[in-house]
C-alpha atoms as a PDB file:
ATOM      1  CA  UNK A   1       0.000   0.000   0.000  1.00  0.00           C
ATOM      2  CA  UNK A   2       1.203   3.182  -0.912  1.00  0.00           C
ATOM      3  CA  UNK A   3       1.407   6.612   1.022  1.00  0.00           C
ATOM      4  CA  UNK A   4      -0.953   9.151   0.616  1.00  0.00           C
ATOM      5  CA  UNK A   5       1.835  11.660   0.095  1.00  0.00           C
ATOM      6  CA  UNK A   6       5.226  10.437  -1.346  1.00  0.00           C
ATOM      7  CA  UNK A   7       8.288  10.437  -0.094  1.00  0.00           C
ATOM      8  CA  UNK A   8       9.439  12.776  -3.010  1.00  0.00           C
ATOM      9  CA  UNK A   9       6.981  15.775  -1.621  1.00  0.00           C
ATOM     10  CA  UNK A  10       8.704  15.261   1.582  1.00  0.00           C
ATOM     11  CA  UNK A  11      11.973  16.222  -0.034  1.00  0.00           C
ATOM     12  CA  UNK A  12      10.563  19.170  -2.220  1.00  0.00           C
ATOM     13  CA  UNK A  13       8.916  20.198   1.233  1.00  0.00           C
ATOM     14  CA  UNK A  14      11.927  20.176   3.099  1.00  0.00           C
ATOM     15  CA  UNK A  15      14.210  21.455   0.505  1.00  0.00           C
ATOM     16  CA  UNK A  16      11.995  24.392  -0.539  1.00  0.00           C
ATOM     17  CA  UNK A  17       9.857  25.106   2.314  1.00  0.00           C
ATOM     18  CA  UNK A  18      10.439  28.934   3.555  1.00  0.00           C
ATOM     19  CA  UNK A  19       8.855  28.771   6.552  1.00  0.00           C
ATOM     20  CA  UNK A  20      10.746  25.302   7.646  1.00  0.00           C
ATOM     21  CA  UNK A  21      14.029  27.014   6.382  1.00  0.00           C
ATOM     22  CA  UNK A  22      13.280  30.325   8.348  1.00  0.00           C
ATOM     23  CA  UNK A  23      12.113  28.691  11.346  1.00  0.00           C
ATOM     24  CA  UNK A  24      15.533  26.365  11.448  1.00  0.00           C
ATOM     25  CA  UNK A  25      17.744  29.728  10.926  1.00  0.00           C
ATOM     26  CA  UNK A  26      15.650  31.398  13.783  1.00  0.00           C
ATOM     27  CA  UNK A  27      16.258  28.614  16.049  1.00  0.00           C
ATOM     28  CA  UNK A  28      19.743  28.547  15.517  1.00  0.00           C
ATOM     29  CA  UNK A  29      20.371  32.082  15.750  1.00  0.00           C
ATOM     30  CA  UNK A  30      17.865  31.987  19.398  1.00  0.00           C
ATOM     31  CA  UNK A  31      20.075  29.213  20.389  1.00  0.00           C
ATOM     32  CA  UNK A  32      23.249  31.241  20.527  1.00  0.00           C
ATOM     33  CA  UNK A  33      22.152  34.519  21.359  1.00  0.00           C
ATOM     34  CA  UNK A  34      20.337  32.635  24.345  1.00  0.00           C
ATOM     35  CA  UNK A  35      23.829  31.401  25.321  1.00  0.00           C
ATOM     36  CA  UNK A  36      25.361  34.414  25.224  1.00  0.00           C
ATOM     37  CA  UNK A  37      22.665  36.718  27.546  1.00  0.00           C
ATOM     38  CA  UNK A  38      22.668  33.798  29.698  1.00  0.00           C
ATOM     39  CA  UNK A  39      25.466  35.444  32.022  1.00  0.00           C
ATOM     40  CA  UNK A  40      22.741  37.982  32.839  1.00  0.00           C
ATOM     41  CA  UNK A  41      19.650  36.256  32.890  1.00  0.00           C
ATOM     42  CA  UNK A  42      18.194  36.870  29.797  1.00  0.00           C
ATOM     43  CA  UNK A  43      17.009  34.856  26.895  1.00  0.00           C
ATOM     44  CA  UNK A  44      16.950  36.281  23.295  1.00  0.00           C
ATOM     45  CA  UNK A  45      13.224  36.830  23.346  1.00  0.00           C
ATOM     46  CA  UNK A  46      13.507  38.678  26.349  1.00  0.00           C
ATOM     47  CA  UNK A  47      16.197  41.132  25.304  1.00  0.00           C
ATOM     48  CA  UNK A  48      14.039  41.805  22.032  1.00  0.00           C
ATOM     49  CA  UNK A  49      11.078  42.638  24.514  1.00  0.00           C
ATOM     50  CA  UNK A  50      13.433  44.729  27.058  1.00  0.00           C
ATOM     51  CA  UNK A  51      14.559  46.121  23.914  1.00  0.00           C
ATOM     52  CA  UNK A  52      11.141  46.951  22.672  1.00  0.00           C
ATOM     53  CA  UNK A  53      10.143  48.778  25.737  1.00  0.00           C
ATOM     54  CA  UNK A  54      13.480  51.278  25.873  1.00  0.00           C
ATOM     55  CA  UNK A  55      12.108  54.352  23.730  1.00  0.00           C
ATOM     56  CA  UNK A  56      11.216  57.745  25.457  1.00  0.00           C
ATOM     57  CA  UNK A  57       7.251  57.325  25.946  1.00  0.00           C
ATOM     58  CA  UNK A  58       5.981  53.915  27.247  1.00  0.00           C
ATOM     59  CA  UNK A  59       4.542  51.940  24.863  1.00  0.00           C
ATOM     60  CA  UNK A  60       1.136  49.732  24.591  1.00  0.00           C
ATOM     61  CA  UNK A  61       0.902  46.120  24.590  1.00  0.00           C
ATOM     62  CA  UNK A  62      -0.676  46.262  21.268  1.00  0.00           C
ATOM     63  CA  UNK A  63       2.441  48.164  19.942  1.00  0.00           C
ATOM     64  CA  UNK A  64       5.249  46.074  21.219  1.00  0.00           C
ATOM     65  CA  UNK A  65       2.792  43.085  19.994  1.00  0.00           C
ATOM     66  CA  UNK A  66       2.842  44.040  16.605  1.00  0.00           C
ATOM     67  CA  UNK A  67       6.838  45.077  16.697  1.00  0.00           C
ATOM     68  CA  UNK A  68       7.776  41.559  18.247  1.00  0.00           C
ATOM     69  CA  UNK A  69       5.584  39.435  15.462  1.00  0.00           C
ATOM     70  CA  UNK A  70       3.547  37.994  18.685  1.00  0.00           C
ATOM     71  CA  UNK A  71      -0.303  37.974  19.590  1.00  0.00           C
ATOM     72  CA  UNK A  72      -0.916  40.226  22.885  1.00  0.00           C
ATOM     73  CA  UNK A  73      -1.516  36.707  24.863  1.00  0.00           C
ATOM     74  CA  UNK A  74       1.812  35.588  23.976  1.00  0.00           C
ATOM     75  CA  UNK A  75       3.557  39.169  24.386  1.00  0.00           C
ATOM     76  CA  UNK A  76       1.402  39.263  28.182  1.00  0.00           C
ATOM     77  CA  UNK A  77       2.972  35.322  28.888  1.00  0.00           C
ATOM     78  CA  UNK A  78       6.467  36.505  28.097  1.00  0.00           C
ATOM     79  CA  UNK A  79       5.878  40.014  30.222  1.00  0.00           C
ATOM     80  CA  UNK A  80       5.044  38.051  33.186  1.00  0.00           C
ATOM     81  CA  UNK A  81       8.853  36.806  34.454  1.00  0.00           C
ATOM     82  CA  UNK A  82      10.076  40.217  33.393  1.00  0.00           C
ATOM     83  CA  UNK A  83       7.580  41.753  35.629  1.00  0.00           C
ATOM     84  CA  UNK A  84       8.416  39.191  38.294  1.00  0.00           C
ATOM     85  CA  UNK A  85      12.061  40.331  38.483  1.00  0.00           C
ATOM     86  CA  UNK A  86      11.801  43.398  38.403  1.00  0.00           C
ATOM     87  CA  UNK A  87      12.875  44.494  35.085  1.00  0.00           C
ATOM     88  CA  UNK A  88       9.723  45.816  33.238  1.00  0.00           C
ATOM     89  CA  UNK A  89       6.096  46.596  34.489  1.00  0.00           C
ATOM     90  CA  UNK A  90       2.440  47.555  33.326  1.00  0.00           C
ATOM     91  CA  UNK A  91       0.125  50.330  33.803  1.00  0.00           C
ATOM     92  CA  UNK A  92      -3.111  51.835  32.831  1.00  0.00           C
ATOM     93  CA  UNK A  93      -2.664  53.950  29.550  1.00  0.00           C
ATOM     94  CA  UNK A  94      -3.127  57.464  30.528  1.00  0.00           C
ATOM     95  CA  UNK A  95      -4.593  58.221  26.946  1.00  0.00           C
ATOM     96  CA  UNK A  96      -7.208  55.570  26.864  1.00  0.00           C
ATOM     97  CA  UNK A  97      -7.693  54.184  30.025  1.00  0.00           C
ATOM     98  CA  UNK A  98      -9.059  50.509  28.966  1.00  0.00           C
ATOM     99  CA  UNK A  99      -5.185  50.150  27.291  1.00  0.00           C
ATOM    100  CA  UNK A 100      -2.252  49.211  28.815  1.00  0.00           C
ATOM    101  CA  UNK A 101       1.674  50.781  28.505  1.00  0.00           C
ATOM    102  CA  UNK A 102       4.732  48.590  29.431  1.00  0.00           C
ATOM    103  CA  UNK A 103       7.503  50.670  31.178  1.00  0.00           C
ATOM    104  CA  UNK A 104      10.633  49.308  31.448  1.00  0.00           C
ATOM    105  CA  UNK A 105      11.985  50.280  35.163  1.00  0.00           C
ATOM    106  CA  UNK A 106      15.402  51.406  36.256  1.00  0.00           C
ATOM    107  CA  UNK A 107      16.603  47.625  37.163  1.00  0.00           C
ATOM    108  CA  UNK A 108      15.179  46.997  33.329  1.00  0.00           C
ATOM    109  CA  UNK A 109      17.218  49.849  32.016  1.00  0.00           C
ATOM    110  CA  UNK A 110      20.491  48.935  33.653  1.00  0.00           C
ATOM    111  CA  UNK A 111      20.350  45.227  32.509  1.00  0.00           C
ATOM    112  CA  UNK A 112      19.717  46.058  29.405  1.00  0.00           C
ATOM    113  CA  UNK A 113      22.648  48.231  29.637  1.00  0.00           C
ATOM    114  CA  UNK A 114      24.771  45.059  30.649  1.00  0.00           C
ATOM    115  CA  UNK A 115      23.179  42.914  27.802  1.00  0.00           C
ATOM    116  CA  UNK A 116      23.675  45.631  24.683  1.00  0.00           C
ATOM    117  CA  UNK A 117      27.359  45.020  24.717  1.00  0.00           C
ATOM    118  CA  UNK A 118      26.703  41.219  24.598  1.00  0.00           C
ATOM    119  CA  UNK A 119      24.454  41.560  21.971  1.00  0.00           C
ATOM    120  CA  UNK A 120      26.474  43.758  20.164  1.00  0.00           C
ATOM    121  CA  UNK A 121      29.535  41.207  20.243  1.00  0.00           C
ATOM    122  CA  UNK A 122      27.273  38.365  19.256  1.00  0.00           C
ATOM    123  CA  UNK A 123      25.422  39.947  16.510  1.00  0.00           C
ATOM    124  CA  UNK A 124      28.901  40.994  14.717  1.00  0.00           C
ATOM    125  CA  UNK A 125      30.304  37.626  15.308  1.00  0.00           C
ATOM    126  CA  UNK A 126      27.229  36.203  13.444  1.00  0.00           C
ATOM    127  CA  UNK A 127      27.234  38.787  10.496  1.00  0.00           C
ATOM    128  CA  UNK A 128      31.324  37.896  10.184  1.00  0.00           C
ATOM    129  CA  UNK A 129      30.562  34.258   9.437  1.00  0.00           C
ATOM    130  CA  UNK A 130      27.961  34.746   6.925  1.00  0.00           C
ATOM    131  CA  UNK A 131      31.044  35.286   4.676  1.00  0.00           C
ATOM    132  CA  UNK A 132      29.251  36.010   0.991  1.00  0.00           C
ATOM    133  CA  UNK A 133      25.821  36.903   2.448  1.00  0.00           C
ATOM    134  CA  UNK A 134      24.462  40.315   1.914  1.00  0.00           C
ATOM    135  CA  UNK A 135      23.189  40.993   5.443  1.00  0.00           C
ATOM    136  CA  UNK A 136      21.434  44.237   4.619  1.00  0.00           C
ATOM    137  CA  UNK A 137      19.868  42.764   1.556  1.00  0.00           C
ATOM    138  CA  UNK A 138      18.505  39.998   4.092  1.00  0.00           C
ATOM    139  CA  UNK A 139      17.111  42.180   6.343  1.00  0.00           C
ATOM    140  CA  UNK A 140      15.648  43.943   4.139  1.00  0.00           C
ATOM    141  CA  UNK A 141      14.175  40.443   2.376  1.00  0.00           C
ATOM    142  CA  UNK A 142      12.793  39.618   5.754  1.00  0.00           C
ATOM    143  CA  UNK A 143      11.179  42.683   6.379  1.00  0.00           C
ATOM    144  CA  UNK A 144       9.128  41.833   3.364  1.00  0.00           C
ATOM    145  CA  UNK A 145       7.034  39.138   4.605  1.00  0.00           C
ATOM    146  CA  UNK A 146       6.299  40.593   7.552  1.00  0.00           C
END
């Protein structure tokens, strides 16, 4: 009896597939900017949200939600340890009062200020070894699907 779907559309799949391709590249890039914020506590995802929050008016959750790719449940989930430590925290949006802003507080601000010069290592250590990639062009190629 033969499959339903043949081994041959596994291989197209898996050799053509953007979104299997993108999410492999995403992984590995989490994977080692995970290891190198781990000597201050912080995974990737969290740096990007720390990140997200350090601009001169505090921003809503619908804002950094649609900055970060993620649906306000998700964004809420991953605000929750941050909040726990610490490092960021909510509040009732002064402008409409059934929003809410995230403010990242002075602890947030100062480990961020530890983790910047961590990421910046880490980032040009990755863009070095793309040796005959046009990093700008791929950014830019990214930005398009989103």
């Amino acid at each position: 009896m033969s499959k339903p779907v043949p081994f041959d559309t596994t291989l197209h799949v898996r050799d053509h597939c953007l979104c299997l391709h993108a999410q492999r590249a995403a992984r590995v890039l989490a994977r080692r900017f995970d290891e190198a914020l781990r000597p201050v506590g912080l995974t990737n995802q969290q740096f990007s949200l720390l990140m997200s929050l350090n601009r001169p008016k505090a921003p809503t959750i619908g804002v950094v939600a649609e900055l970060l790719g993620m649906d306000r449940t998700t964004l809420t989930a991953a605000l929750k340890p941050l909040e726990r430590r610490g490092l960021a925290t909510t509040a009732v949006d002064p402008a409409d009062r059934r929003g809410r802003n995230i403010l990242l507080t002075p602890e947030g601000e100062a480990l961020l200020a530890e983790a910047v010069p961590i990421w910046r290592d880490t980032h040009a250590a990755v863009e070095r070894s793309m040796v005959g990639v046009d990093v700008d062009r791929l950014r830019h190629d990214l930005g398009t699907i989103v």
